[in-house]
C-alpha atoms as a PDB file:
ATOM      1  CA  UNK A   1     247.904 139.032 151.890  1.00  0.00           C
ATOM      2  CA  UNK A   2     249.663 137.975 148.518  1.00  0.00           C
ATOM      3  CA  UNK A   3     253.239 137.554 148.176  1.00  0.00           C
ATOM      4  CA  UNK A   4     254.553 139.214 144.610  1.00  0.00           C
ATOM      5  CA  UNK A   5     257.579 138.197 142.664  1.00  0.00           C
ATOM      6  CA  UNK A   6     259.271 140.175 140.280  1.00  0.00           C
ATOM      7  CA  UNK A   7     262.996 139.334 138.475  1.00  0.00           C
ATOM      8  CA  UNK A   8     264.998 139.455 141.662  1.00  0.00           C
ATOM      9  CA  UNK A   9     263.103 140.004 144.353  1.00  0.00           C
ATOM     10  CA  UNK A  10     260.405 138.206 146.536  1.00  0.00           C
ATOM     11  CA  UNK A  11     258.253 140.327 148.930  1.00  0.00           C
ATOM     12  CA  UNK A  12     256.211 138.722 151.359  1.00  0.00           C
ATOM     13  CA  UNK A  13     253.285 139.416 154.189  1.00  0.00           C
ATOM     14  CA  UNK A  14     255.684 141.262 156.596  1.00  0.00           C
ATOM     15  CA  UNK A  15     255.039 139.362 160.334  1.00  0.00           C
ATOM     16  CA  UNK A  16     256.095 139.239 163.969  1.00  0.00           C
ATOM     17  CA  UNK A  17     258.842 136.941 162.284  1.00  0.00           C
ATOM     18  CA  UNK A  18     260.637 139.883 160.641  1.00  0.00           C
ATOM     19  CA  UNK A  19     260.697 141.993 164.084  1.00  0.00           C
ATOM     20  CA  UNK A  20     264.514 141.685 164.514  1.00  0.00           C
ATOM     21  CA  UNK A  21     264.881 142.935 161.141  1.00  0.00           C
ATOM     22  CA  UNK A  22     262.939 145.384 161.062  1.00  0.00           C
ATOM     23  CA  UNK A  23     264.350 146.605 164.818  1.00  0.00           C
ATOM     24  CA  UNK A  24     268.274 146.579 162.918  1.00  0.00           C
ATOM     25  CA  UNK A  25     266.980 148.659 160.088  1.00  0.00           C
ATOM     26  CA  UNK A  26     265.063 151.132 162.203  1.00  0.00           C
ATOM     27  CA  UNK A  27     268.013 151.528 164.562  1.00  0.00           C
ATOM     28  CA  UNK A  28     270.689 152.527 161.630  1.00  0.00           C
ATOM     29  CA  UNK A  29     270.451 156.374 162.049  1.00  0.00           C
ATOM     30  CA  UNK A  30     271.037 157.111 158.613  1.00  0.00           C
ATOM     31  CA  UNK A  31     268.170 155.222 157.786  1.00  0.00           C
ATOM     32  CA  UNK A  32     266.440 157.213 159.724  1.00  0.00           C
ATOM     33  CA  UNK A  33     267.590 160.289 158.777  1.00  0.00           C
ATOM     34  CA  UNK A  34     264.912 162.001 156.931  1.00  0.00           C
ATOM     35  CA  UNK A  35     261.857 159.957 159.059  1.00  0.00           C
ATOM     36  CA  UNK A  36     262.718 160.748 162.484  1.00  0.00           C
ATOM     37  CA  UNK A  37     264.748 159.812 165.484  1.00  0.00           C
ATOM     38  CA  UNK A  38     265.534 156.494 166.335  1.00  0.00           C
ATOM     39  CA  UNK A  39     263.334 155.104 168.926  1.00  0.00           C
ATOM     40  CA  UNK A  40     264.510 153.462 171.950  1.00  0.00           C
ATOM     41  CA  UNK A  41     264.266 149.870 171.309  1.00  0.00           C
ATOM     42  CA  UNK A  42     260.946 149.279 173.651  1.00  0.00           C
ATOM     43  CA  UNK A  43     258.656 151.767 171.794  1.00  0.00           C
ATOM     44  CA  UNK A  44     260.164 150.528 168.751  1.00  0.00           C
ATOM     45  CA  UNK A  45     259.078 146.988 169.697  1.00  0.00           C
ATOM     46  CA  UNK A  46     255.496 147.887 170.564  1.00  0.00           C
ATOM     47  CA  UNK A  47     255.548 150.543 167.592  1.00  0.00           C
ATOM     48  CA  UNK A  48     256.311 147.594 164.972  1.00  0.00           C
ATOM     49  CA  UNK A  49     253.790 144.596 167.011  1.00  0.00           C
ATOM     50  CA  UNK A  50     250.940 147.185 166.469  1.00  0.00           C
ATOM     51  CA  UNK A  51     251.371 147.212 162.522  1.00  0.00           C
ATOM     52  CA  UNK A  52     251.761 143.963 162.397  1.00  0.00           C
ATOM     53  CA  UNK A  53     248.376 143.213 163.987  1.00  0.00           C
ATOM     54  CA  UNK A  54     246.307 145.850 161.782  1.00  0.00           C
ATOM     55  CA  UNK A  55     243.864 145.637 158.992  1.00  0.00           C
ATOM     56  CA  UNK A  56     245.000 148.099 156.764  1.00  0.00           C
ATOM     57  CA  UNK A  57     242.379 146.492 154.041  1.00  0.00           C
ATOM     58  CA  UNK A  58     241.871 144.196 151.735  1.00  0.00           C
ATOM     59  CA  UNK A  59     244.899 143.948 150.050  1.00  0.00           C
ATOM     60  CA  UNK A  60     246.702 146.543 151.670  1.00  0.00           C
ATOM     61  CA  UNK A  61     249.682 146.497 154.129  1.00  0.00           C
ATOM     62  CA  UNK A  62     253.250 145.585 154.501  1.00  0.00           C
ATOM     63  CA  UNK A  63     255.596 143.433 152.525  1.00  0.00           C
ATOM     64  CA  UNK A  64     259.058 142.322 153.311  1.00  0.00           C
ATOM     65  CA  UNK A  65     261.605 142.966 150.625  1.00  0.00           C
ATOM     66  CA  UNK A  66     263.664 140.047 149.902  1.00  0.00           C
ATOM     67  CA  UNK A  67     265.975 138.956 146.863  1.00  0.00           C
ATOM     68  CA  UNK A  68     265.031 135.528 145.612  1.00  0.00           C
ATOM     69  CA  UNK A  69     269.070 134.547 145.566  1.00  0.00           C
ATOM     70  CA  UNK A  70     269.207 134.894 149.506  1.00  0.00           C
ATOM     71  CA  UNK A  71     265.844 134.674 150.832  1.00  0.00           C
ATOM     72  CA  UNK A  72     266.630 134.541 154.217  1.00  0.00           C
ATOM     73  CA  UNK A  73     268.310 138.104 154.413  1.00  0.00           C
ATOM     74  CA  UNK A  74     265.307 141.093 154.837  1.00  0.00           C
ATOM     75  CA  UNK A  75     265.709 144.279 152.425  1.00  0.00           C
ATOM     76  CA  UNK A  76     263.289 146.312 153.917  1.00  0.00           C
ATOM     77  CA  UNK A  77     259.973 146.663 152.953  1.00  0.00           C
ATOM     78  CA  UNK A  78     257.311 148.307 150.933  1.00  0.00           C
ATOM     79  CA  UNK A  79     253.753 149.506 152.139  1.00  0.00           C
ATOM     80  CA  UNK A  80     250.171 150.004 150.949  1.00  0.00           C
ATOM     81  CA  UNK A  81     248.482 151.585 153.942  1.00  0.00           C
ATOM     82  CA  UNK A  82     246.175 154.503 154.534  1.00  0.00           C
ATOM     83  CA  UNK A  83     247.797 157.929 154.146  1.00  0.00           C
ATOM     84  CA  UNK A  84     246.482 159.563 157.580  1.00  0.00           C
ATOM     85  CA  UNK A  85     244.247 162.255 157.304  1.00  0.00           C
ATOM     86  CA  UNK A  86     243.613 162.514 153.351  1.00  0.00           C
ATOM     87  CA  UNK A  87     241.484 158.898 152.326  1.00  0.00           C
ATOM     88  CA  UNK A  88     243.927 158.316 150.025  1.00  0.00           C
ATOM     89  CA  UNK A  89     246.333 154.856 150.211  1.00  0.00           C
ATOM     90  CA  UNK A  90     250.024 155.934 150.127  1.00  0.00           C
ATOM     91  CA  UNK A  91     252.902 153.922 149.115  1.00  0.00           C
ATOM     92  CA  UNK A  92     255.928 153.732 151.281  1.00  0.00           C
ATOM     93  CA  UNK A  93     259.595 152.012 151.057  1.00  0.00           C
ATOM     94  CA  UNK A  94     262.707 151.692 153.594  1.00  0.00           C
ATOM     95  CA  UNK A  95     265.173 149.617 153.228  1.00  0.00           C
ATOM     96  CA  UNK A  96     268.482 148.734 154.835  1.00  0.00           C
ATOM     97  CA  UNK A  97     271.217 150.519 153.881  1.00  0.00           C
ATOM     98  CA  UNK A  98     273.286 147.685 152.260  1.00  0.00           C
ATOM     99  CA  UNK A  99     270.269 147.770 149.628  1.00  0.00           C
ATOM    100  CA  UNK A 100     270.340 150.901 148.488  1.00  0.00           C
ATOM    101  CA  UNK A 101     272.029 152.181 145.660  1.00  0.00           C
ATOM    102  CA  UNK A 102     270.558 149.069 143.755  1.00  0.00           C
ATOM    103  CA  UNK A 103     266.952 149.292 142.599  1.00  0.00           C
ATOM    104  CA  UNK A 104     265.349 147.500 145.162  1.00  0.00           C
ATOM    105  CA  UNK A 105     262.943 150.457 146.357  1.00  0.00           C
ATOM    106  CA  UNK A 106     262.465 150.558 142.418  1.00  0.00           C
ATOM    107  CA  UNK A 107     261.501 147.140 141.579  1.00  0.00           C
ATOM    108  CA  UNK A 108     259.215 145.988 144.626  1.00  0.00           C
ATOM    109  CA  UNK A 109     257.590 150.047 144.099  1.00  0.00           C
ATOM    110  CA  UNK A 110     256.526 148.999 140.746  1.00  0.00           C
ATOM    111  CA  UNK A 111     255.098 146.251 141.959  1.00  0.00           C
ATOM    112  CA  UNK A 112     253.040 147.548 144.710  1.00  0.00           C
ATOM    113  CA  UNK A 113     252.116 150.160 142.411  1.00  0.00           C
ATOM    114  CA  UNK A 114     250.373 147.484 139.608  1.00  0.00           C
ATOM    115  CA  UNK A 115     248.925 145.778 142.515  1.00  0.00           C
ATOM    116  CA  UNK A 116     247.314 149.248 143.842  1.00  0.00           C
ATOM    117  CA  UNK A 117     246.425 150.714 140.355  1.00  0.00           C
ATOM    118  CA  UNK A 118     245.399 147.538 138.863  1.00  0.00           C
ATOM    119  CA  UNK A 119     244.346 144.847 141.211  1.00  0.00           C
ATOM    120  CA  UNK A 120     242.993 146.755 143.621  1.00  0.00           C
ATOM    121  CA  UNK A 121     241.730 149.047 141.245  1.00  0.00           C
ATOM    122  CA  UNK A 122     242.573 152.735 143.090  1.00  0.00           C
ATOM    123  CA  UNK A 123     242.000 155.817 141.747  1.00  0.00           C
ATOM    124  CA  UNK A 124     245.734 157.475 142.984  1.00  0.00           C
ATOM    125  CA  UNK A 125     248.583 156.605 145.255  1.00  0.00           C
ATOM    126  CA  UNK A 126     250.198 159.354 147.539  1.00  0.00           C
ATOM    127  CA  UNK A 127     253.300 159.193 149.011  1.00  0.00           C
ATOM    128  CA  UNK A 128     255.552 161.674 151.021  1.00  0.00           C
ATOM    129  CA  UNK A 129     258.853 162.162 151.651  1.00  0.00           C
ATOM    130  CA  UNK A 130     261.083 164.636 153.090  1.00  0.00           C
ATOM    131  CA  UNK A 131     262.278 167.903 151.002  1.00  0.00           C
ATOM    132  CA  UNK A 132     265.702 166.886 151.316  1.00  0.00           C
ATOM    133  CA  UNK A 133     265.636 162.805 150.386  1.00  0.00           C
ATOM    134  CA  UNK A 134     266.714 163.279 146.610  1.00  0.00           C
ATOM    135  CA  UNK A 135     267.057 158.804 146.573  1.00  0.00           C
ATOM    136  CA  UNK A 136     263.252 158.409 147.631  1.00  0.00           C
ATOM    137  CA  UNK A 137     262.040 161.475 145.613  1.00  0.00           C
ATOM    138  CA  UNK A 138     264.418 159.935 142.577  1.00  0.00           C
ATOM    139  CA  UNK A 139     262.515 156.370 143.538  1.00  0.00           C
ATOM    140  CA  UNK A 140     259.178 158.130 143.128  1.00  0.00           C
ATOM    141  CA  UNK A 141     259.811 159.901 139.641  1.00  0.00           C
ATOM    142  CA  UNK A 142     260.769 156.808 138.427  1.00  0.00           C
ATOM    143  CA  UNK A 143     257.322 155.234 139.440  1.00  0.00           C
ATOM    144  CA  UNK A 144     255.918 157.941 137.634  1.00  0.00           C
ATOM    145  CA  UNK A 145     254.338 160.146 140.587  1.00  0.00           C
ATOM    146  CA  UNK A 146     254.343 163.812 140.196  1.00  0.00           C
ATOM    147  CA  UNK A 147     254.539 166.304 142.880  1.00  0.00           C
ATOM    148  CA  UNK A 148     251.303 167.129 144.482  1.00  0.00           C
ATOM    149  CA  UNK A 149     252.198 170.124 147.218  1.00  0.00           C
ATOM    150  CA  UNK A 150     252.604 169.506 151.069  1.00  0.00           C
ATOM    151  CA  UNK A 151     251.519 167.000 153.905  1.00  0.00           C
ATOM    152  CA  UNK A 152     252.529 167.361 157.478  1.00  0.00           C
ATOM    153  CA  UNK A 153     253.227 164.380 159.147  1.00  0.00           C
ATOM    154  CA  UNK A 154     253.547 164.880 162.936  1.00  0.00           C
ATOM    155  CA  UNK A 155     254.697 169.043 162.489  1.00  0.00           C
ATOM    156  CA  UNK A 156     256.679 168.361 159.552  1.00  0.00           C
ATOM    157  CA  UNK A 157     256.203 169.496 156.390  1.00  0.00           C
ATOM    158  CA  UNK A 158     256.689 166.599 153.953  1.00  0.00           C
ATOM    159  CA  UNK A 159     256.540 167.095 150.107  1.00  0.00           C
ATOM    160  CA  UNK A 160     253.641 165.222 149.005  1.00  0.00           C
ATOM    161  CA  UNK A 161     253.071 163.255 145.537  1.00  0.00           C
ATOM    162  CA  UNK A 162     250.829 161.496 143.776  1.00  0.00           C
ATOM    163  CA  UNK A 163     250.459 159.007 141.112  1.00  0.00           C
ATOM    164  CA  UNK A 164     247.200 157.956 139.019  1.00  0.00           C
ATOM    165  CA  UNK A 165     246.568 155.268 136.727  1.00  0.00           C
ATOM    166  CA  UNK A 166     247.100 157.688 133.716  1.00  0.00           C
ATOM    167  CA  UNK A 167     250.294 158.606 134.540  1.00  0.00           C
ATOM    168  CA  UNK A 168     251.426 155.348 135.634  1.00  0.00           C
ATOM    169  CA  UNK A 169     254.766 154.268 133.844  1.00  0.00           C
ATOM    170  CA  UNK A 170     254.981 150.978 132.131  1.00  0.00           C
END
């Protein structure tokens, strides 16, 4: 997998050496808050190992957000995987909550979305996010996706969006 720069960030193959990281910012519950419970720590653990041993694709996946003035301190990250269920590739973002507030989910979402659109050459992304989250669906509008209707994601139903090379915003 690439890594991708842009101004102030740096976002790199995430690994097994961003577990802890990614174990801290999956245990904040307000993180969490609009994805889910907070696992216990073991299924979390085995949860995390098994994405960071699958294909996703050429050139899909997950990158670790970080900003290029402390590059030892994880963000979050940013995805490119499959969106289950549909054949479409979905972009997805969480960071910690120290990041937020600041464009981070902006910035490295742009890039993933140039890499998708362009590089890879897909016809859409998807994403989804939950009815309430006005900072991801804020995040989203500003990567130019539009709203698309509904997808459930294990019994809940998610707003749904979508984002094609037409509508992409410079």
């Amino acid at each position: 997998m690439a890594v991708f720069e842009t101004p102030r960030l740096v976002l790199r193959p995430r690994g097994p050496e961003h577990l802890e990281a990614c174990l801290a910012i999956n245990g904040d519950p307000e993180v969490m808050r609009y994805l889910g419970p907070v696992w216990p720590a073991a299924q979390q653990r085995a949860h995390l190992t098994r994405q960071f041993t699958t294909d996703w694709g050429a050139g899909l996946g997950y990158w670790a957000i970080f900003r290029k003035a402390a590059p030892d301190d994880m963000l979050g990250w940013v995805t490119l995987v499959p969106l289950e269920g549909t054949g479409e590739i979905q972009i997805g973002y969480r960071l910690k909550r120290s990041a937020w507030g600041d464009g981070i989910a902006t910035e490295a979402g742009r890039r993933l979305v140039v890499h998708g659109l362009e590089t890879l050459g897909l016809p859409s992304l998807a994403a989804w996010v939950h009815p309430e989250n006005v900072g991801s669906k804020g995040v989203l509008t500003k990567l130019g996706f539009a709203p698309a209707g509904q997808y459930e994601d294990n019994g809940q139903v998610q707003d749904l969006y979508r984002l094609t090379p037409a509508a992409r915003q410079p």
